[in-house]
N, C-alpha and C. Protein backbone atom coordinates (compact mmCIF):
# COMPACT_ATOMS: atom_id res chain seq x y z
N UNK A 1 -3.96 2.04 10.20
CA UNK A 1 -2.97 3.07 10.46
C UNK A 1 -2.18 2.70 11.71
N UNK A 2 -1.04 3.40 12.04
CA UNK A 2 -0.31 3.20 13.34
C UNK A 2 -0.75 3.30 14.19
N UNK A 3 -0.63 2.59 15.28
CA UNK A 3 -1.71 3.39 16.92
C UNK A 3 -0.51 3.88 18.09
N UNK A 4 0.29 3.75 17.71
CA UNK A 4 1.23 4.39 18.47
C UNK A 4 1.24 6.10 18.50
N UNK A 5 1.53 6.28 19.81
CA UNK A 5 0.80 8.41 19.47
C UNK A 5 1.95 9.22 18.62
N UNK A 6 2.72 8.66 19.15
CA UNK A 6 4.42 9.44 18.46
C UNK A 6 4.15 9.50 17.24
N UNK A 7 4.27 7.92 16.72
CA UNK A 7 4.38 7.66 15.23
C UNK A 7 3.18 8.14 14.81
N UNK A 8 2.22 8.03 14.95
CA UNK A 8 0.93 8.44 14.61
C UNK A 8 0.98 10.10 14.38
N UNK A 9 1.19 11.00 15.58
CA UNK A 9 1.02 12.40 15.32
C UNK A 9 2.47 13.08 14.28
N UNK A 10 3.17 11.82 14.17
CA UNK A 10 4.34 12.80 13.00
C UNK A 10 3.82 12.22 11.44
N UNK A 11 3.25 11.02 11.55
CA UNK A 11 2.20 10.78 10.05
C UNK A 11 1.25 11.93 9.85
N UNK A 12 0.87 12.42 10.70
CA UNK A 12 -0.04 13.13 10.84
C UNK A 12 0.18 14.40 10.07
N UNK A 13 1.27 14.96 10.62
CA UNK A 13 2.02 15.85 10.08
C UNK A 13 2.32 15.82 8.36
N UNK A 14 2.77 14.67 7.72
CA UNK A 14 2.52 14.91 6.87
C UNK A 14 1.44 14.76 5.82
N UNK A 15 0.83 14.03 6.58
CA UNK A 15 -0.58 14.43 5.64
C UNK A 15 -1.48 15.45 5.67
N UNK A 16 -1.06 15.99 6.22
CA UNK A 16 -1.43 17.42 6.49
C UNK A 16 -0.34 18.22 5.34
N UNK A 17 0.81 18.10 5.70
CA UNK A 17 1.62 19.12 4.55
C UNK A 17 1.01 18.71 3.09
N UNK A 18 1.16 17.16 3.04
CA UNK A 18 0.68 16.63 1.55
C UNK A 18 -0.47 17.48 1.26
N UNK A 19 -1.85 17.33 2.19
CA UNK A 19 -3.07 18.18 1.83
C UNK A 19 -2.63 19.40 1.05
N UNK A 20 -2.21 20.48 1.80
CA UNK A 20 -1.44 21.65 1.64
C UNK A 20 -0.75 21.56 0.26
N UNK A 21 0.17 20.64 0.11
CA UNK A 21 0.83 21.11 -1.34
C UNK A 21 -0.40 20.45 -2.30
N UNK A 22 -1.46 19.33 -2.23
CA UNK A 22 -2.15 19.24 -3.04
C UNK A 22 -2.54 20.21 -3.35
N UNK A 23 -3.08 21.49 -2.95
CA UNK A 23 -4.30 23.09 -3.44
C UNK A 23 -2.98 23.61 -3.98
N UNK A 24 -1.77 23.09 -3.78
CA UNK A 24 -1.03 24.49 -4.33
C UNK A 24 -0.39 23.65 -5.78
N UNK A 25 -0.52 22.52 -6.19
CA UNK A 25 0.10 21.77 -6.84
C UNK A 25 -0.62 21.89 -7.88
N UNK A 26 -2.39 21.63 -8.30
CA UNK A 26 -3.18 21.81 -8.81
C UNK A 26 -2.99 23.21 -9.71
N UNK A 27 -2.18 24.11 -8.98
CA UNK A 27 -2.80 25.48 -9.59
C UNK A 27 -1.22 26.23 -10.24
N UNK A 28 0.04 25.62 -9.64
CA UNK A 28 1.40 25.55 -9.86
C UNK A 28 2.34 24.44 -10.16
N UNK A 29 2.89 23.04 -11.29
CA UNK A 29 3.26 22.38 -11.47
C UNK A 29 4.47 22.65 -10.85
N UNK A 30 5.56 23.75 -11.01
CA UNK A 30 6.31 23.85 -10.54
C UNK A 30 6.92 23.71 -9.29
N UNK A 31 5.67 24.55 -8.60
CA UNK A 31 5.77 24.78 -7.31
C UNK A 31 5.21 23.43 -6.42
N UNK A 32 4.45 22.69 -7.14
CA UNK A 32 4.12 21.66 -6.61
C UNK A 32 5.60 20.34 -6.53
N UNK A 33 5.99 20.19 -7.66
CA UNK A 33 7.50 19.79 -7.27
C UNK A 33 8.76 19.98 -6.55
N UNK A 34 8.45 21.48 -6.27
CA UNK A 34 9.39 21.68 -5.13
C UNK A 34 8.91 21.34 -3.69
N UNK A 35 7.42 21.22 -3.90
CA UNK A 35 6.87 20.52 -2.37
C UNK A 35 7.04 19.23 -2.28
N UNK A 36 6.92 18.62 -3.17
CA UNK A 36 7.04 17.42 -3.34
C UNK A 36 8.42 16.65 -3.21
N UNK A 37 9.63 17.56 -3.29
CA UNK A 37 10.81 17.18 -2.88
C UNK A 37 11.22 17.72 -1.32
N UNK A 38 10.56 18.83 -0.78
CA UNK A 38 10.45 19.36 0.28
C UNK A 38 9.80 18.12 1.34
N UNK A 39 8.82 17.47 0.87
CA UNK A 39 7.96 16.83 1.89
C UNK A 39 8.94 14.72 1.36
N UNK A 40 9.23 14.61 0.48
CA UNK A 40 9.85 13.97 0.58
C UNK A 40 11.77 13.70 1.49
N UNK A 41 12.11 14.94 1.65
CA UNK A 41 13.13 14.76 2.41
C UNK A 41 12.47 14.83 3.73
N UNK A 42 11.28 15.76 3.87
CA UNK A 42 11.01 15.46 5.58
C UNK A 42 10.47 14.04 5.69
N UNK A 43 9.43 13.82 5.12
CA UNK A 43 9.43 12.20 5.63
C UNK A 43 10.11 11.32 5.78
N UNK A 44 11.29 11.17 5.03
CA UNK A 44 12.21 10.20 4.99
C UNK A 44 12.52 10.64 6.58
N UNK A 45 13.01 12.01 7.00
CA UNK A 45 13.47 12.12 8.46
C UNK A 45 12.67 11.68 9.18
N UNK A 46 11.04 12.04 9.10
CA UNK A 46 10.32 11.60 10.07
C UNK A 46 10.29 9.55 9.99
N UNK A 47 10.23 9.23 8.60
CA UNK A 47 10.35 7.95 8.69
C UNK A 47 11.72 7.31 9.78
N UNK A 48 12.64 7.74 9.83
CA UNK A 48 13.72 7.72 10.46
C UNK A 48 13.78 7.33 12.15
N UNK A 49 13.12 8.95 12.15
CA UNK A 49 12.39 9.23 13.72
C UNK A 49 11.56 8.32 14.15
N UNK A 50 10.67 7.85 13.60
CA UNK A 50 9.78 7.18 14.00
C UNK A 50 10.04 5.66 14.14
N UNK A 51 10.97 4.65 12.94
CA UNK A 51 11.78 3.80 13.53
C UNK A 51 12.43 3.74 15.21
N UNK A 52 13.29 5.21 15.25
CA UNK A 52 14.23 5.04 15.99
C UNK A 52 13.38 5.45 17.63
N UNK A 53 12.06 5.93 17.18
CA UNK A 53 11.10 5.79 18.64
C UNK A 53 10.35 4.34 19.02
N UNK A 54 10.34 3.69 17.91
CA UNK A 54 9.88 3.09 18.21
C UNK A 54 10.79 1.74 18.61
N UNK A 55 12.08 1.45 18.66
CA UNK A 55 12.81 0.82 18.50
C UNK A 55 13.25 1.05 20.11
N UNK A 56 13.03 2.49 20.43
CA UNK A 56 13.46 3.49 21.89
C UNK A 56 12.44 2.80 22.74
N UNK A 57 11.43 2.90 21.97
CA UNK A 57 10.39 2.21 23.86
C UNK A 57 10.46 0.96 23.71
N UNK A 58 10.69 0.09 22.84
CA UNK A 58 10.69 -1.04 23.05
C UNK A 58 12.17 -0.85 23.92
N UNK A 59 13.25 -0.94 23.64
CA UNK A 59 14.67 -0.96 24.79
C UNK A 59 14.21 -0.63 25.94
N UNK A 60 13.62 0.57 26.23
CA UNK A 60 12.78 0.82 27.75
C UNK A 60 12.10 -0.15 28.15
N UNK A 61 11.37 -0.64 27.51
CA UNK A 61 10.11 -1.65 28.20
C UNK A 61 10.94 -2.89 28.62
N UNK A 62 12.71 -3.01 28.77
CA UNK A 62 13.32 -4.10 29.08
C UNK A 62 13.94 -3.82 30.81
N UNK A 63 13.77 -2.49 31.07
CA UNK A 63 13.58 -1.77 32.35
C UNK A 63 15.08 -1.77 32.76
N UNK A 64 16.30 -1.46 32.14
CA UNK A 64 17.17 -1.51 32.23
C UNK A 64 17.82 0.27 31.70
N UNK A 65 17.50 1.12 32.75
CA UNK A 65 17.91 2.36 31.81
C UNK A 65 19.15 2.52 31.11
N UNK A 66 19.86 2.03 31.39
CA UNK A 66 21.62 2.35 31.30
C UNK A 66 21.38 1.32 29.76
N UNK A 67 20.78 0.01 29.77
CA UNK A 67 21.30 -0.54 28.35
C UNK A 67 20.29 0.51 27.26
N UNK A 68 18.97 0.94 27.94
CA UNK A 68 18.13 1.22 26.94
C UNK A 68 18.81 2.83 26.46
N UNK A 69 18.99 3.81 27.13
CA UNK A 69 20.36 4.72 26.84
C UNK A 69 20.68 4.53 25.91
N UNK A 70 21.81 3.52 25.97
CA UNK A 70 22.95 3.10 25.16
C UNK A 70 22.14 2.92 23.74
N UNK A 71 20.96 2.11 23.95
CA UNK A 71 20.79 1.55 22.51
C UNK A 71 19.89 2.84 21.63
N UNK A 72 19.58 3.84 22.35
CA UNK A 72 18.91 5.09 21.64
C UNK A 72 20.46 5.95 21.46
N UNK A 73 21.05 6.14 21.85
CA UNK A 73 22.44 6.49 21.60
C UNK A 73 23.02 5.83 20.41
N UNK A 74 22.73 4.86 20.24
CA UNK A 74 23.52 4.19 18.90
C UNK A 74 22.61 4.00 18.17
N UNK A 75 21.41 4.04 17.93
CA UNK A 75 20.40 4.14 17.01
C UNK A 75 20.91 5.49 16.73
N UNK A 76 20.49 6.60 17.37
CA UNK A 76 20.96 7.70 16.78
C UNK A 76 22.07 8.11 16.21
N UNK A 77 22.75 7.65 16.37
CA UNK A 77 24.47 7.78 15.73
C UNK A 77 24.60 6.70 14.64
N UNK A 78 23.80 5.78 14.25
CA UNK A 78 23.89 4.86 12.94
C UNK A 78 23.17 4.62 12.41
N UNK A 79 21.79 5.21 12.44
CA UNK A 79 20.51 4.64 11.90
C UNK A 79 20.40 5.89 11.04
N UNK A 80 20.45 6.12 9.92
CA UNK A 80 20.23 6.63 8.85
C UNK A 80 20.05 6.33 7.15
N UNK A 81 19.13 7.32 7.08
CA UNK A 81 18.98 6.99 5.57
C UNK A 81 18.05 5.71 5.25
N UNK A 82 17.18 5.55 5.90
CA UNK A 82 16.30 4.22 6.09
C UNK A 82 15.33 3.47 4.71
N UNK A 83 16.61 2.77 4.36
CA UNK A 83 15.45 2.02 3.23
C UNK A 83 15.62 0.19 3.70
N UNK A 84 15.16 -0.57 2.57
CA UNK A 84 14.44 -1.94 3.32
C UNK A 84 15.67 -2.63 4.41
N UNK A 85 16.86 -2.06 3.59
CA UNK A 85 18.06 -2.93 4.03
C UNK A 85 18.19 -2.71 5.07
N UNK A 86 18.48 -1.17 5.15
CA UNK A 86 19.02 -0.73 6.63
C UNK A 86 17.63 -0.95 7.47
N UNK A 87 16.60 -1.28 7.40
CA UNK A 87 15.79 -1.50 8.46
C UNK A 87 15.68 -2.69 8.85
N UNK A 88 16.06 -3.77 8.02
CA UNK A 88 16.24 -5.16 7.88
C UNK A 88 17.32 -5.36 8.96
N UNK A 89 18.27 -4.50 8.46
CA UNK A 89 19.81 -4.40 9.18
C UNK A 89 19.63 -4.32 10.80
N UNK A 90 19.05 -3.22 11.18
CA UNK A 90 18.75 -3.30 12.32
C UNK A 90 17.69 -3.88 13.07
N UNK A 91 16.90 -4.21 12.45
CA UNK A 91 16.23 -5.37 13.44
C UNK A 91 16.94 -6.57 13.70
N UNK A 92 17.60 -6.59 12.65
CA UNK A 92 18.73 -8.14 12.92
C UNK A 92 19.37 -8.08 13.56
N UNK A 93 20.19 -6.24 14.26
CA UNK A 93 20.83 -6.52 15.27
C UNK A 93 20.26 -6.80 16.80
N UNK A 94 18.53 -6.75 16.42
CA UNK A 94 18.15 -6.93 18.11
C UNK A 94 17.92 -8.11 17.83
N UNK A 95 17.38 -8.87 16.62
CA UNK A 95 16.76 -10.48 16.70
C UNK A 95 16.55 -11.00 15.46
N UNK A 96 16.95 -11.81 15.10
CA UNK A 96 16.68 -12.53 13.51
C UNK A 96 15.73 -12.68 13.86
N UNK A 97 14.74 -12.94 14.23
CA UNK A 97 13.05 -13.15 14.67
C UNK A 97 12.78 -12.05 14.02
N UNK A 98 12.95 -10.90 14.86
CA UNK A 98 12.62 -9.61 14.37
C UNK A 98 12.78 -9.07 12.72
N UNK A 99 14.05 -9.47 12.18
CA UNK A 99 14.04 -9.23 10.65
C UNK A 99 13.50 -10.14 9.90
N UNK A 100 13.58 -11.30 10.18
CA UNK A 100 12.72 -12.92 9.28
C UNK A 100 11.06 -12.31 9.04
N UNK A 101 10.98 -12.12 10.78
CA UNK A 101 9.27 -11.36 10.65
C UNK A 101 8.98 -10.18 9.70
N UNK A 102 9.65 -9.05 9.99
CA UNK A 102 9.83 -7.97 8.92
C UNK A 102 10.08 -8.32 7.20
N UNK A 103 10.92 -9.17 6.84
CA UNK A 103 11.15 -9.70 5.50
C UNK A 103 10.06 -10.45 4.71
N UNK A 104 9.26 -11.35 6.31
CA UNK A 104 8.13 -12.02 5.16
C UNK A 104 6.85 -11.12 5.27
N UNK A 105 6.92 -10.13 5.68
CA UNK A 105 5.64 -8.85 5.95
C UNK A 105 6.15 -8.09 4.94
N UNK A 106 7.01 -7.79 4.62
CA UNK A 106 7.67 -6.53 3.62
C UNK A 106 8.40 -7.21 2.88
N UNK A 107 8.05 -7.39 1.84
CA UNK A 107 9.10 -8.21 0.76
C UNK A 107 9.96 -7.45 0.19
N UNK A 108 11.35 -7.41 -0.07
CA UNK A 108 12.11 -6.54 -0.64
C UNK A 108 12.16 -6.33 -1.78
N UNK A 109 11.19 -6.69 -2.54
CA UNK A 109 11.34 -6.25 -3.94
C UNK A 109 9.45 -6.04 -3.86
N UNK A 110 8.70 -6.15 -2.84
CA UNK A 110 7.23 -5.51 -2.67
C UNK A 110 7.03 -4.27 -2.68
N UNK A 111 5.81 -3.70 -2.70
CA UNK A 111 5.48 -1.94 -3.83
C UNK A 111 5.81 -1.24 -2.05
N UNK A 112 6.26 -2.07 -0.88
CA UNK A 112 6.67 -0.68 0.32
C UNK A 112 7.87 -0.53 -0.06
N UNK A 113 8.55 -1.72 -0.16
CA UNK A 113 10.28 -1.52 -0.08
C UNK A 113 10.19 -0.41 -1.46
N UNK A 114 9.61 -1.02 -2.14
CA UNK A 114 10.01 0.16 -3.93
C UNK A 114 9.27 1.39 -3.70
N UNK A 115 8.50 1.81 -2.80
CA UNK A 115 8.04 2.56 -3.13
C UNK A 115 9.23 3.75 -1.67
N UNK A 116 9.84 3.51 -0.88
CA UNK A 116 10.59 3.42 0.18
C UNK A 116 12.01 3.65 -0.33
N UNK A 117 12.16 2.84 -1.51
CA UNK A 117 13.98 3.08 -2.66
C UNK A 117 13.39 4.48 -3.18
N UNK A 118 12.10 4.17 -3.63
CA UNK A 118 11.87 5.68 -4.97
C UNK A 118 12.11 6.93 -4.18
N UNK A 119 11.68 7.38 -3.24
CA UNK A 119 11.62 8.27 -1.96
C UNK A 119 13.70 8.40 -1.69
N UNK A 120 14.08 7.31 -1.25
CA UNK A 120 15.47 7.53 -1.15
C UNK A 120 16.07 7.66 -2.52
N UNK A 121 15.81 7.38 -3.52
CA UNK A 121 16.45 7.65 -4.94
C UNK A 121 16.39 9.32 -4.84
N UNK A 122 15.12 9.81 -4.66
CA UNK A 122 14.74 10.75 -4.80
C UNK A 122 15.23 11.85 -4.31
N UNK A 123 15.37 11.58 -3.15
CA UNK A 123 16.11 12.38 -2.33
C UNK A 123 17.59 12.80 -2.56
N UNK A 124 18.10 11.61 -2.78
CA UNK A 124 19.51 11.43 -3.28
C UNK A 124 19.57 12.18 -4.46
N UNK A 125 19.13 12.02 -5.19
CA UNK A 125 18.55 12.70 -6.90
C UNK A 125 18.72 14.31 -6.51
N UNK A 126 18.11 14.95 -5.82
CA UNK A 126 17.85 16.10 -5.67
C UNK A 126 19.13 17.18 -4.33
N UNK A 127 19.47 15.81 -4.02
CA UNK A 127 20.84 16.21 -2.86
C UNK A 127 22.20 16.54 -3.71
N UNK A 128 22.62 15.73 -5.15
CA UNK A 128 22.99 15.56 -5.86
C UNK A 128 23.11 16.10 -7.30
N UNK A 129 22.27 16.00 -7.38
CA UNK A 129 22.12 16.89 -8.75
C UNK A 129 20.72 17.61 -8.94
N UNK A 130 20.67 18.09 -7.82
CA UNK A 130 20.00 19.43 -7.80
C UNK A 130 18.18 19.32 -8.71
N UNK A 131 18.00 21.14 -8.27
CA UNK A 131 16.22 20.92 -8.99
C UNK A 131 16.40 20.87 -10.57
N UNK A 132 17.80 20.65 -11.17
CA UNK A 132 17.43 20.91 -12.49
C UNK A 132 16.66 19.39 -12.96
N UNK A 133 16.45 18.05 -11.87
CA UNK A 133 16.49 16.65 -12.70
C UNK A 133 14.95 16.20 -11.78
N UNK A 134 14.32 17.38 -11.21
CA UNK A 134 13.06 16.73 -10.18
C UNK A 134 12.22 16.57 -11.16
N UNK A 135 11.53 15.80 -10.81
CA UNK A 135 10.41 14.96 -11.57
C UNK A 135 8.96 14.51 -10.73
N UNK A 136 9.86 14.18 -9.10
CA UNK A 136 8.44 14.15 -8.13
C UNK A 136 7.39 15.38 -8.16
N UNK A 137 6.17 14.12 -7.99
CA UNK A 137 4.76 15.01 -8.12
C UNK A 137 4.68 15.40 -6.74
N UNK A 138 3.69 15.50 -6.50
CA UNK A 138 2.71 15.64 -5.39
C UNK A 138 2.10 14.50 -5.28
N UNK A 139 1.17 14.07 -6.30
CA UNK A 139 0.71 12.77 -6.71
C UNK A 139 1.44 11.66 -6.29
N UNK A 140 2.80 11.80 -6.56
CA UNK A 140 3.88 10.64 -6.58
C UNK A 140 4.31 10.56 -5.29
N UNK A 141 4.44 11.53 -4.64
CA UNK A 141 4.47 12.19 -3.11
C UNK A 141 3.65 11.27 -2.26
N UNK A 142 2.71 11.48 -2.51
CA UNK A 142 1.12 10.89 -1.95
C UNK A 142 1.63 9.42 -1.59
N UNK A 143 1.39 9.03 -3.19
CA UNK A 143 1.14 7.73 -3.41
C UNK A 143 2.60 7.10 -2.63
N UNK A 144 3.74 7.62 -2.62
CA UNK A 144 4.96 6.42 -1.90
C UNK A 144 4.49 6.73 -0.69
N UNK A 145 4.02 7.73 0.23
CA UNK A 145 4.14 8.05 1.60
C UNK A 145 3.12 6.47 1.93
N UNK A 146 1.91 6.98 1.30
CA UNK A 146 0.71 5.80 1.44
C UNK A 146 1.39 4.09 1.73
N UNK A 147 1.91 4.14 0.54
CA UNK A 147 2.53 2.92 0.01
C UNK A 147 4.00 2.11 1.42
N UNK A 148 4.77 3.24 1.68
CA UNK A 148 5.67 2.86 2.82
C UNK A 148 4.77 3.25 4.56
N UNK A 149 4.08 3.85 4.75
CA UNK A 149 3.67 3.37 5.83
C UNK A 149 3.13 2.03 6.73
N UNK A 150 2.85 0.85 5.87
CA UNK A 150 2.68 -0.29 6.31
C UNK A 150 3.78 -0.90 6.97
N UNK A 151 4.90 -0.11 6.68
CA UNK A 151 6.19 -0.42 7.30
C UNK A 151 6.12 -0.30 8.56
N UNK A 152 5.52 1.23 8.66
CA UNK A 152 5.61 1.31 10.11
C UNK A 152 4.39 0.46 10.95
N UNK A 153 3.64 -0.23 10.33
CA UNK A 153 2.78 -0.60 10.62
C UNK A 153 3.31 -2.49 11.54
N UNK A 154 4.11 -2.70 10.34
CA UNK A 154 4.65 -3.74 10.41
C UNK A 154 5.32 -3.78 11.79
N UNK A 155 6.79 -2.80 11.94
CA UNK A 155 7.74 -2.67 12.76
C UNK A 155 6.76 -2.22 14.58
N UNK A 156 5.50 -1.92 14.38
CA UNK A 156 4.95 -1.55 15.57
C UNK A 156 4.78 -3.00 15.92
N UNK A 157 4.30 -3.92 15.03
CA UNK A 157 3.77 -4.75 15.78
C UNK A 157 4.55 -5.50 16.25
N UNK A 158 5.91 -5.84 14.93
CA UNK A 158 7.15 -6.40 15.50
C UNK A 158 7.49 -6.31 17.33
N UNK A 159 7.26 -5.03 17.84
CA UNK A 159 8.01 -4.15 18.72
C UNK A 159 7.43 -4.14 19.72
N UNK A 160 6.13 -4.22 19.66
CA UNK A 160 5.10 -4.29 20.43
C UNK A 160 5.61 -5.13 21.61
């Protein structure tokens, strides 16, 4: 798992909600899909967040406040919507080291990146054309959150 406290206590968070819609999913199909699109748009944010913290102390740890500022300032103003590319994307703007490393740890067509598109499909799916076309489980919920956290696993150590 992550050992970073940030990233760590907002994973945390949702496996905790996941728990939660599991007892209610079991006993409501319905209602379990609307959690399941509920907890999929928050993770994607927290996935987001948690990039863009961790991307934040590394700029600090260069002891330069004014550049490290700047670069949490523009993380926040362009870093969205985080799937393999755009995370690819921005590590390349601090270091091709940094994305080469990330690319051969996370393969872009490997079950994080796909499981990381399904989550942003999903989202998009439901931003778009609404609850009449949801299909996410709880189950399915589970299983991508599981499946894309090695990401963050990856990018800690990158960063480290």
């Amino acid at each position: 798992m992550v050992t970073n406290p940030y990233v760590s206590r907002r994973c945390q968070e949702i496996e905790e909600l996941l728990a939660f819609a599991k007892s209610w999913s079991d006993k409501d199909v319905k209602l379990g899909a609307h959690l399941a699109a509920y907890i999929c748009v928050l993770f994607l944010g927290v996935l987001e967040d948690c990039v863009e913290n961790l991307i934040e102390e590394r700029a600090k740890r260069a002891g330069d406040t004014e550049v490290g500022n700047y670069v949490v300032k523009m993380i926040g103003d362009h870093f969205r919507n985080p799937d393999f590319g755009a995370i690819c994307g921005l590590l390349g703007e601090f270091s091709r080291d940094y994305k080469d490393e990330f690319s051969a740890k996370i393969k872009p067509n490997g079950t994080e990146a796909e499981a990381l598109q399904a989550l942003v499909d999903n989202k998009n799916s439901l931003a778009h054309e609404g609850v009449c076309k949801l299909t996410l489980s709880v189950k399915d919920m589970d299983d991508y959150y599981r499946r894309v956290i090695p990401m963050l696993q990856v990018l800690e150590q990158i960063l480290a």
